[in-house]
PDB file of N, CA and C in Angstrom:
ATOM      1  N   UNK A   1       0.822  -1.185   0.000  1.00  0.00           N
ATOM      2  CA  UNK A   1       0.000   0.000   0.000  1.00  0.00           C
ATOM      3  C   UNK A   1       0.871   1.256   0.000  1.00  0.00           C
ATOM      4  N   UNK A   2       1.685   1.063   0.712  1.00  0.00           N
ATOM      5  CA  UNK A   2       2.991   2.192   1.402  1.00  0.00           C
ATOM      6  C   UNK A   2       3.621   2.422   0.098  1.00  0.00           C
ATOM      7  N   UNK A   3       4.102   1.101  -0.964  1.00  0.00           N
ATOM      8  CA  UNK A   3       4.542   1.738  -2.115  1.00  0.00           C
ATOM      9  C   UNK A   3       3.776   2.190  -3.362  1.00  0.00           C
ATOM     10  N   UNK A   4       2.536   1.543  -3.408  1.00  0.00           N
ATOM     11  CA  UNK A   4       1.673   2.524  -4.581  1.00  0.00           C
ATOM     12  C   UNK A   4       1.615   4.033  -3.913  1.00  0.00           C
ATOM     13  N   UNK A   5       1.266   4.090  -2.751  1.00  0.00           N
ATOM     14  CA  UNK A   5       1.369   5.808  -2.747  1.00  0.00           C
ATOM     15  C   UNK A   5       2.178   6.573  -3.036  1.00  0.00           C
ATOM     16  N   UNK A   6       3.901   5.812  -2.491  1.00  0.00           N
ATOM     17  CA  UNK A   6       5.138   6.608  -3.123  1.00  0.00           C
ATOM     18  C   UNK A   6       4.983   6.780  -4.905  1.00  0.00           C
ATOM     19  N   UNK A   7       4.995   5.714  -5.070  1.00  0.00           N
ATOM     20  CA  UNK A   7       4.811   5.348  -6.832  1.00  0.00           C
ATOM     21  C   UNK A   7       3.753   6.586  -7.320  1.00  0.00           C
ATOM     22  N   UNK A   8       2.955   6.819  -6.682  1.00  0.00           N
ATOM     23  CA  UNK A   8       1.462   7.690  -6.993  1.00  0.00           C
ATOM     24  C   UNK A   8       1.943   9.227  -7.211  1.00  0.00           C
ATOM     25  N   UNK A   9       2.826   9.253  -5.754  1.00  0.00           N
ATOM     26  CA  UNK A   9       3.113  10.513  -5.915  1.00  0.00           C
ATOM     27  C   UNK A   9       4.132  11.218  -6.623  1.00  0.00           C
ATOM     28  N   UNK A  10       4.817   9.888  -6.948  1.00  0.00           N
ATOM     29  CA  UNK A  10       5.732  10.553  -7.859  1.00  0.00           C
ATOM     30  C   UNK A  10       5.643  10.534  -9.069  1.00  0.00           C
ATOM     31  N   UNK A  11       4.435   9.712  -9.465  1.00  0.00           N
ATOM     32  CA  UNK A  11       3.468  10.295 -10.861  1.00  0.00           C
ATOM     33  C   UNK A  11       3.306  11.408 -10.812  1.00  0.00           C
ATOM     34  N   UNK A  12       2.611  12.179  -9.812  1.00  0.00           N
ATOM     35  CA  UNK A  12       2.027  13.404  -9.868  1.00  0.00           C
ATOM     36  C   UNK A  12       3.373  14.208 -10.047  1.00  0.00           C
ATOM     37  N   UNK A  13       4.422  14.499  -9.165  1.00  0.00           N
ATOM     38  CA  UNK A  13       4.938  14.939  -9.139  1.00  0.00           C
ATOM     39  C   UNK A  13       5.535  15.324 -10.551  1.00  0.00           C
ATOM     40  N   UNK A  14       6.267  14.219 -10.924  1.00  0.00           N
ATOM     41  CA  UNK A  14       6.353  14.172 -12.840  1.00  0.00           C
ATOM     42  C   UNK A  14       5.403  14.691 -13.641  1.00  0.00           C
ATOM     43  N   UNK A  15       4.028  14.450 -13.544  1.00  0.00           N
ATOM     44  CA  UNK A  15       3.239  15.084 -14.089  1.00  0.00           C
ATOM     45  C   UNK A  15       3.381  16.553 -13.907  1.00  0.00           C
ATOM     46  N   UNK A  16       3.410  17.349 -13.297  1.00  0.00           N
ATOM     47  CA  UNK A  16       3.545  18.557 -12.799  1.00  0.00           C
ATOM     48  C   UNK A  16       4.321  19.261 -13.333  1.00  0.00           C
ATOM     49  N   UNK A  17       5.788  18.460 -13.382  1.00  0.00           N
ATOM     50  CA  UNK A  17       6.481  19.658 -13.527  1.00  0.00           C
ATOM     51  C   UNK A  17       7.124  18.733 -14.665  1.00  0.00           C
ATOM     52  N   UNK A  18       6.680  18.161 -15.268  1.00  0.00           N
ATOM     53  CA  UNK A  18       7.536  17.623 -17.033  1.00  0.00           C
ATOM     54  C   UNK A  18       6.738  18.132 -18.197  1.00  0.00           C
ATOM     55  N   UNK A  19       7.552  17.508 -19.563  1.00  0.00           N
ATOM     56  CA  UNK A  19       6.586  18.318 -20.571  1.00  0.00           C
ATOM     57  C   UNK A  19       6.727  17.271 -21.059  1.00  0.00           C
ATOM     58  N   UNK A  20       6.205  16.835 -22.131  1.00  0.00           N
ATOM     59  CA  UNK A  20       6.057  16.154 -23.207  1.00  0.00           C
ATOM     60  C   UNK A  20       5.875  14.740 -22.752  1.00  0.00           C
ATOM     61  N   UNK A  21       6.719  13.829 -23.223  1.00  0.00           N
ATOM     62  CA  UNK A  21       6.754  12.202 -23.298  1.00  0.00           C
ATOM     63  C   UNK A  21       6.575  11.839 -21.845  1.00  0.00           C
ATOM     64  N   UNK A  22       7.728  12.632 -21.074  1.00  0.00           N
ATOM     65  CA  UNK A  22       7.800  12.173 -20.004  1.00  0.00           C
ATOM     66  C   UNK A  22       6.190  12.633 -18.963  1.00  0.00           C
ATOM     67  N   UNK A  23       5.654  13.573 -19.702  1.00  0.00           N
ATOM     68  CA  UNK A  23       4.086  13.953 -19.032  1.00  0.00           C
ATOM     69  C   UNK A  23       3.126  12.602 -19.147  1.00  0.00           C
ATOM     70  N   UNK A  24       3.417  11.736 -20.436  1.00  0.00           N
ATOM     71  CA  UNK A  24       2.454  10.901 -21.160  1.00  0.00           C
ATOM     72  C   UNK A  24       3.117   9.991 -19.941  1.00  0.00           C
ATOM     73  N   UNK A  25       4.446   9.585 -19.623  1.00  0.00           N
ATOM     74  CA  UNK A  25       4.572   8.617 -18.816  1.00  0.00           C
ATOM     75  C   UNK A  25       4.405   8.893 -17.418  1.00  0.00           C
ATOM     76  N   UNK A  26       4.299  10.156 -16.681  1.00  0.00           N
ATOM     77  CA  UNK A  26       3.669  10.006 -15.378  1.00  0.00           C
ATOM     78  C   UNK A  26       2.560   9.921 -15.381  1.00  0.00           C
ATOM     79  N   UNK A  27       1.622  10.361 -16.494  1.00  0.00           N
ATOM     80  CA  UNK A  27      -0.289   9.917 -16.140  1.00  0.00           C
ATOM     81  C   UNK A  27      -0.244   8.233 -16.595  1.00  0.00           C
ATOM     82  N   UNK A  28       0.502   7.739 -17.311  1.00  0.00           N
ATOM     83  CA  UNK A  28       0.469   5.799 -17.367  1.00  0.00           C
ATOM     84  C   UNK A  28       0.668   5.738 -15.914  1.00  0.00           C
ATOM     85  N   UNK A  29       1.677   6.439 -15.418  1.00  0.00           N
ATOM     86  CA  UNK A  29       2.392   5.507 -14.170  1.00  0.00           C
ATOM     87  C   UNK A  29       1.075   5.733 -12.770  1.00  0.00           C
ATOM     88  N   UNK A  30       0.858   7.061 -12.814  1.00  0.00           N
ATOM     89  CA  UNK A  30      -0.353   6.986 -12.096  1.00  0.00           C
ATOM     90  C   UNK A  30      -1.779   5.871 -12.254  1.00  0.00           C
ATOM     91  N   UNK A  31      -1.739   6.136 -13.707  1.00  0.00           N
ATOM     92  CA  UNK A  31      -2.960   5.340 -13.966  1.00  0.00           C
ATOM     93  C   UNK A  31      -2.712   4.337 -13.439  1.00  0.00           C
ATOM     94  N   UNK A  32      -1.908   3.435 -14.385  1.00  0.00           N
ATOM     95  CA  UNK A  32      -1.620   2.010 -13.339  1.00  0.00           C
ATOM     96  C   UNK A  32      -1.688   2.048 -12.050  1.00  0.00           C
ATOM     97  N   UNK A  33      -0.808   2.969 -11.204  1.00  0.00           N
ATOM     98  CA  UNK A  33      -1.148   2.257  -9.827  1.00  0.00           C
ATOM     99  C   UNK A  33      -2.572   2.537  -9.550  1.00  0.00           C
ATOM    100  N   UNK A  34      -3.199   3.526  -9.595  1.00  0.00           N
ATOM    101  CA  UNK A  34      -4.429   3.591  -9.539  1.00  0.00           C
ATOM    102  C   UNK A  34      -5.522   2.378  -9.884  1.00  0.00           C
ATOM    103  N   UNK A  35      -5.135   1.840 -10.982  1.00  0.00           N
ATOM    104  CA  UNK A  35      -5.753   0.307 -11.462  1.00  0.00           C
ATOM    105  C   UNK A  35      -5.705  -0.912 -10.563  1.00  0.00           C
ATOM    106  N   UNK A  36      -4.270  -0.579  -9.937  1.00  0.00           N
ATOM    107  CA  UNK A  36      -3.513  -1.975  -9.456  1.00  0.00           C
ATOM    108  C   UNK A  36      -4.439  -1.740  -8.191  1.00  0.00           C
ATOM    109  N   UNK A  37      -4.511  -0.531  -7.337  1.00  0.00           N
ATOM    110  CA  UNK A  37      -5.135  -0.653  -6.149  1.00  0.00           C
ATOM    111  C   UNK A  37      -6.417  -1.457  -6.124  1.00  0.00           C
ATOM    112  N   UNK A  38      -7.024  -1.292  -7.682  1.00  0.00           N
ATOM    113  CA  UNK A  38      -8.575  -1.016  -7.291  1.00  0.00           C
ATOM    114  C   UNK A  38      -8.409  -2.684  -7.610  1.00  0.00           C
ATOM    115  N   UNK A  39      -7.645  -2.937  -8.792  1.00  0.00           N
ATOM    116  CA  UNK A  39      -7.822  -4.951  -8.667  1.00  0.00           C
ATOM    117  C   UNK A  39      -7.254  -5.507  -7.310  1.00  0.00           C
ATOM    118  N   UNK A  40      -6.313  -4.657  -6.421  1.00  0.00           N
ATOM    119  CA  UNK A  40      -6.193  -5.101  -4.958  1.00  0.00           C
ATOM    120  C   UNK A  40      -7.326  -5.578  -4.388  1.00  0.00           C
ATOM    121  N   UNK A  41      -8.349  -4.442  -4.338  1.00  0.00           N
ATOM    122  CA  UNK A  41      -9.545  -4.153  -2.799  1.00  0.00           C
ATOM    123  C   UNK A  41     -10.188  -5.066  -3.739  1.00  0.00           C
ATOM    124  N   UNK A  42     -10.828  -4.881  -5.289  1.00  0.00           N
ATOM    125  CA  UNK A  42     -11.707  -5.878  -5.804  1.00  0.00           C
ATOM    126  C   UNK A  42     -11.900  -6.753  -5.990  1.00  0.00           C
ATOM    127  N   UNK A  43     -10.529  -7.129  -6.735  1.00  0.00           N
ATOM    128  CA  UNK A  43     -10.510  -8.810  -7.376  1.00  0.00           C
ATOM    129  C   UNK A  43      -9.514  -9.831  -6.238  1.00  0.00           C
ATOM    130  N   UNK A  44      -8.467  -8.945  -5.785  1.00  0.00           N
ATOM    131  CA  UNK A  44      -7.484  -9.976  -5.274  1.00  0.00           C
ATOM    132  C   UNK A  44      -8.100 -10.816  -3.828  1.00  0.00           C
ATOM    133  N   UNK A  45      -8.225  -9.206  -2.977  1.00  0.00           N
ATOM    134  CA  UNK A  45      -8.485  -9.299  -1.878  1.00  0.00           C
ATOM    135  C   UNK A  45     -10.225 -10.559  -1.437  1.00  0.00           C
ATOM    136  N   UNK A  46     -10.472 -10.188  -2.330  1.00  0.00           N
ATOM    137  CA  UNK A  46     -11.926 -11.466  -2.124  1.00  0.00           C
ATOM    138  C   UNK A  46     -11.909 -12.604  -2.814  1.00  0.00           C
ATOM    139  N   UNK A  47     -10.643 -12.907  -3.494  1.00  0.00           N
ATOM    140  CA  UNK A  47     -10.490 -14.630  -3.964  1.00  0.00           C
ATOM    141  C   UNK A  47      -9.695 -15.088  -2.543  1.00  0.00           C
ATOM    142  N   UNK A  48      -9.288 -14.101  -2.125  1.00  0.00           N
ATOM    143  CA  UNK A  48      -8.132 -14.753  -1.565  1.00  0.00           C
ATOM    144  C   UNK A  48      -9.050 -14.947   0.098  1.00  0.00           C
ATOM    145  N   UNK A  49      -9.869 -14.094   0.228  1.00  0.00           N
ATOM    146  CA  UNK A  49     -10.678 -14.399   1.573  1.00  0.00           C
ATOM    147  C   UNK A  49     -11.886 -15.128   1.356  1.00  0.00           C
ATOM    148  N   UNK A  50     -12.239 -15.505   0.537  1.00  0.00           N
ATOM    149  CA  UNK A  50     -12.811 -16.818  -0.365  1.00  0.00           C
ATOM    150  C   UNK A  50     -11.919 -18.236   0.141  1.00  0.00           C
ATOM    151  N   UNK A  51     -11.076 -18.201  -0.426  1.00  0.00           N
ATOM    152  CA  UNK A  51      -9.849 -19.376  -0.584  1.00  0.00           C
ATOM    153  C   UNK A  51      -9.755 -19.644   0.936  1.00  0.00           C
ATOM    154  N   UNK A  52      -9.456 -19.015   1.465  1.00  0.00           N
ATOM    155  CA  UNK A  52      -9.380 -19.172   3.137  1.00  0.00           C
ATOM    156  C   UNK A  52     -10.431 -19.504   3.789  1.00  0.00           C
ATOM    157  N   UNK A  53     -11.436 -19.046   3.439  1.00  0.00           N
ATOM    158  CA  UNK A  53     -13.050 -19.745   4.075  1.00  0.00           C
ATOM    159  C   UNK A  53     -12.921 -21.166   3.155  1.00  0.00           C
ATOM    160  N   UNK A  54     -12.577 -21.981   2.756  1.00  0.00           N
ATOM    161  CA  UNK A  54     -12.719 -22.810   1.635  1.00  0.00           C
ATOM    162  C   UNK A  54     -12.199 -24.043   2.989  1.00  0.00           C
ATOM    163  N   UNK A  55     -13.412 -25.186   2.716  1.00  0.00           N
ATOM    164  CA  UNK A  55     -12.971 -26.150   3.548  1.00  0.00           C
ATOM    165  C   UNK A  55     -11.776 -26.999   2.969  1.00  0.00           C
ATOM    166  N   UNK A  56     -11.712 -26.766   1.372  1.00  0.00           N
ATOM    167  CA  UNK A  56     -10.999 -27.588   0.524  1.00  0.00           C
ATOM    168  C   UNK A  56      -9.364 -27.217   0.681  1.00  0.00           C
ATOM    169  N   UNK A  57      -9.858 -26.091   0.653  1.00  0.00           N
ATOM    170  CA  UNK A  57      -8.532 -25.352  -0.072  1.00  0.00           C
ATOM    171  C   UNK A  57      -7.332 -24.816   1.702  1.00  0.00           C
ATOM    172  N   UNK A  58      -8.167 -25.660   2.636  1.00  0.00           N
ATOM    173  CA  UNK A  58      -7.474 -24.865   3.780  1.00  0.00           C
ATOM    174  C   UNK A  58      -6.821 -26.302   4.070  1.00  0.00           C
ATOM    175  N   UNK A  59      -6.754 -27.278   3.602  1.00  0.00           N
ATOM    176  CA  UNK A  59      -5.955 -28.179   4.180  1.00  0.00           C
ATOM    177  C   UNK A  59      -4.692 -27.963   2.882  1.00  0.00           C
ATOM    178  N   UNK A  60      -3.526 -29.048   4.554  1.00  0.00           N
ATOM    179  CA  UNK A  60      -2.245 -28.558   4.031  1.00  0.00           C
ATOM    180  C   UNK A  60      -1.590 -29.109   2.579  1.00  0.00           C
ATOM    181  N   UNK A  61      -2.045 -29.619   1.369  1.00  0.00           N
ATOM    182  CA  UNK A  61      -1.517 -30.679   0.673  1.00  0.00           C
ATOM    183  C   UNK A  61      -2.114 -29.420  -0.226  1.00  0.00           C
ATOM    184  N   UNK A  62      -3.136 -29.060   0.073  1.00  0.00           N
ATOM    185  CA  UNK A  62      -3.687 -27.872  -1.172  1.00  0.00           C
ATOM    186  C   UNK A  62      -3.198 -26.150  -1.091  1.00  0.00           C
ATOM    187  N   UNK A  63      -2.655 -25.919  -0.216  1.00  0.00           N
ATOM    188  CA  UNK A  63      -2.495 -24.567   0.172  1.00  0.00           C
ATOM    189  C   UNK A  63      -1.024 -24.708   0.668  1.00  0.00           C
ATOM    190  N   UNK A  64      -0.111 -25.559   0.671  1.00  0.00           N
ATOM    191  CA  UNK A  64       1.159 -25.052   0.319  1.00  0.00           C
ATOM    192  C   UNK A  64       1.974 -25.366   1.871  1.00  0.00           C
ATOM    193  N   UNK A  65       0.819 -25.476   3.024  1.00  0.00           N
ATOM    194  CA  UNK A  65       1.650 -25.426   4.272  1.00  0.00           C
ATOM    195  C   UNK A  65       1.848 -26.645   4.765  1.00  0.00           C
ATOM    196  N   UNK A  66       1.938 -27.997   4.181  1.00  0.00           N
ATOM    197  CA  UNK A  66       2.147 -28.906   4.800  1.00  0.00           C
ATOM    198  C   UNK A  66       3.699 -29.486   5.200  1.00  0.00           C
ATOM    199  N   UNK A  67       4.407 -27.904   4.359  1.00  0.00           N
ATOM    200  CA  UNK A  67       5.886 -28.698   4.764  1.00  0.00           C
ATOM    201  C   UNK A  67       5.715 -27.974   6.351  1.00  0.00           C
ATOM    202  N   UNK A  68       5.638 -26.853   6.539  1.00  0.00           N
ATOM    203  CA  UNK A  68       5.263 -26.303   7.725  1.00  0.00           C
ATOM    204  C   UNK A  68       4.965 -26.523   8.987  1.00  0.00           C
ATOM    205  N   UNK A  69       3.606 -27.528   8.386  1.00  0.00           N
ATOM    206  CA  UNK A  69       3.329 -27.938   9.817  1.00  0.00           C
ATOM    207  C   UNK A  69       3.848 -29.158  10.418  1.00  0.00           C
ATOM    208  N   UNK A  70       4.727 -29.972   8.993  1.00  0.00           N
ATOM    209  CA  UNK A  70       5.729 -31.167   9.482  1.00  0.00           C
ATOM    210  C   UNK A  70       6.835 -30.322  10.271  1.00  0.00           C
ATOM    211  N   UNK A  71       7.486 -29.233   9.987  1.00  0.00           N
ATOM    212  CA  UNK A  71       8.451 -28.924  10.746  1.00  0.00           C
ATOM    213  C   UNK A  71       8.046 -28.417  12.189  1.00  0.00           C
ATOM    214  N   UNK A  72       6.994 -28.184  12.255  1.00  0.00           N
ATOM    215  CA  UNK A  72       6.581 -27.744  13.851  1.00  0.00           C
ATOM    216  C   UNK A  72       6.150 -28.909  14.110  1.00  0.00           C
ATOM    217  N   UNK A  73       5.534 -30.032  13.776  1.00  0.00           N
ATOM    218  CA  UNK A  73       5.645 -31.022  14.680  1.00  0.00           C
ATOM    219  C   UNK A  73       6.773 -31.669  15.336  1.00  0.00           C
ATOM    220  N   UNK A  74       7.648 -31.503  13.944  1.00  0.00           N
ATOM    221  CA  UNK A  74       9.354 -32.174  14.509  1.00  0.00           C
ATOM    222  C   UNK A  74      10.094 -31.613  15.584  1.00  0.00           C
ATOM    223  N   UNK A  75       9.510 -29.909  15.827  1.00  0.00           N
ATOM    224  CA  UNK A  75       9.996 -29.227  16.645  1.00  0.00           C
ATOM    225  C   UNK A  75       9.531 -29.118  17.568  1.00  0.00           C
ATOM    226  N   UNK A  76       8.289 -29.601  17.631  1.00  0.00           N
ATOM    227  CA  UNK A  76       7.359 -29.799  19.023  1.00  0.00           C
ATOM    228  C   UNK A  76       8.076 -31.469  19.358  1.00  0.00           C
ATOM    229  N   UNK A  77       8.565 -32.175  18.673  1.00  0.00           N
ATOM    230  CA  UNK A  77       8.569 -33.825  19.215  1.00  0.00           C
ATOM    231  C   UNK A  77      10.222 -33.327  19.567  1.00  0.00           C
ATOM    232  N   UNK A  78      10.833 -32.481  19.050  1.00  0.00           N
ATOM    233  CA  UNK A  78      12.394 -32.302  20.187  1.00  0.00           C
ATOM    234  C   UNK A  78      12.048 -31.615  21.225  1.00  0.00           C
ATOM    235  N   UNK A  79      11.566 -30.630  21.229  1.00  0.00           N
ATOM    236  CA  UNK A  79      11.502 -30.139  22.492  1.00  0.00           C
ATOM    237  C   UNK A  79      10.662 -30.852  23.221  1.00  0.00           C
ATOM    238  N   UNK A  80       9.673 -31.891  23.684  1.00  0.00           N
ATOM    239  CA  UNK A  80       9.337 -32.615  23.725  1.00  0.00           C
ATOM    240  C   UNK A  80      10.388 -33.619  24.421  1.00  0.00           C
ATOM    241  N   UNK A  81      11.160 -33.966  23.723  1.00  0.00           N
ATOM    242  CA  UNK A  81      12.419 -35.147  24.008  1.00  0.00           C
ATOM    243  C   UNK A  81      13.486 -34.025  24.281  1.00  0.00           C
ATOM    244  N   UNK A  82      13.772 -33.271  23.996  1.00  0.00           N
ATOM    245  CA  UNK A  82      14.880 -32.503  25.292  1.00  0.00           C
ATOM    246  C   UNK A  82      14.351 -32.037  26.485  1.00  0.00           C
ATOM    247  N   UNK A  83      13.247 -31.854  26.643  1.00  0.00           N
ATOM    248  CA  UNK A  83      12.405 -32.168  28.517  1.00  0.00           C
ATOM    249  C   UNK A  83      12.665 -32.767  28.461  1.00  0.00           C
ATOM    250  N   UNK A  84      12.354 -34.094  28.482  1.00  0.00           N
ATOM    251  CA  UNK A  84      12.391 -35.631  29.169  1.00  0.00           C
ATOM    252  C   UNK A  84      14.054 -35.837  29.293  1.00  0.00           C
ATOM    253  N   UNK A  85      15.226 -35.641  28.566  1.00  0.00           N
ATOM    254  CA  UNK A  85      16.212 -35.680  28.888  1.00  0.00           C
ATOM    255  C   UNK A  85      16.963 -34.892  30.449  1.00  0.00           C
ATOM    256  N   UNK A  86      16.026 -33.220  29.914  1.00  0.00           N
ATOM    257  CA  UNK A  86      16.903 -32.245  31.108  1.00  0.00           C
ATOM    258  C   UNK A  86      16.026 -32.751  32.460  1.00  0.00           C
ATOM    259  N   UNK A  87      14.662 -33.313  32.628  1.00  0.00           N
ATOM    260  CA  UNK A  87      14.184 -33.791  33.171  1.00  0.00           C
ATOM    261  C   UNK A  87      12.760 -32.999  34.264  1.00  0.00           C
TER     262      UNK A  87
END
């Protein structure tokens, strides 16, 4: 978010005070981010909080975290077995 605004403003800024080509390329550069935000809040942001309500799509073999939660088990079964050692 923090960098489309930098990006934004330094469209404007270019816009402002350039002439010619480089005028045509700060209103693209604005435009775009301006675009990109709005497919953010519209399109991205509600597949993706979709996908997460998804009974399918939240287990680990489909969504990417099953190496994850093997390594926190492995790390729960040492620490686990280094108690029982320190006692």
């Amino acid at each position: 978010m923090s960098g489309n605004a930098v990006t934004f403003l330094a469209a404007a800024v270019l816009y402002f005070l350039a002439i010619g080509q480089v005028k045509g390329f700060a209103f693209t550069l604005g435009l775009t981010t301006v675009l990109d935000l709005v497919v953010v809040f519209l399109v991205t942001w509600p597949l993706v909080y979709l996908a997460s309500k998804s009974a399918t799509l939240a287990k680990p073999a489909y969504n990417g975290l099953g190496a994850v939660q093997q390594v926190a088990r492995e790390r729960r079964a040492l620490a686990h077995s280094q108690a029982d050692w320190t006692g």
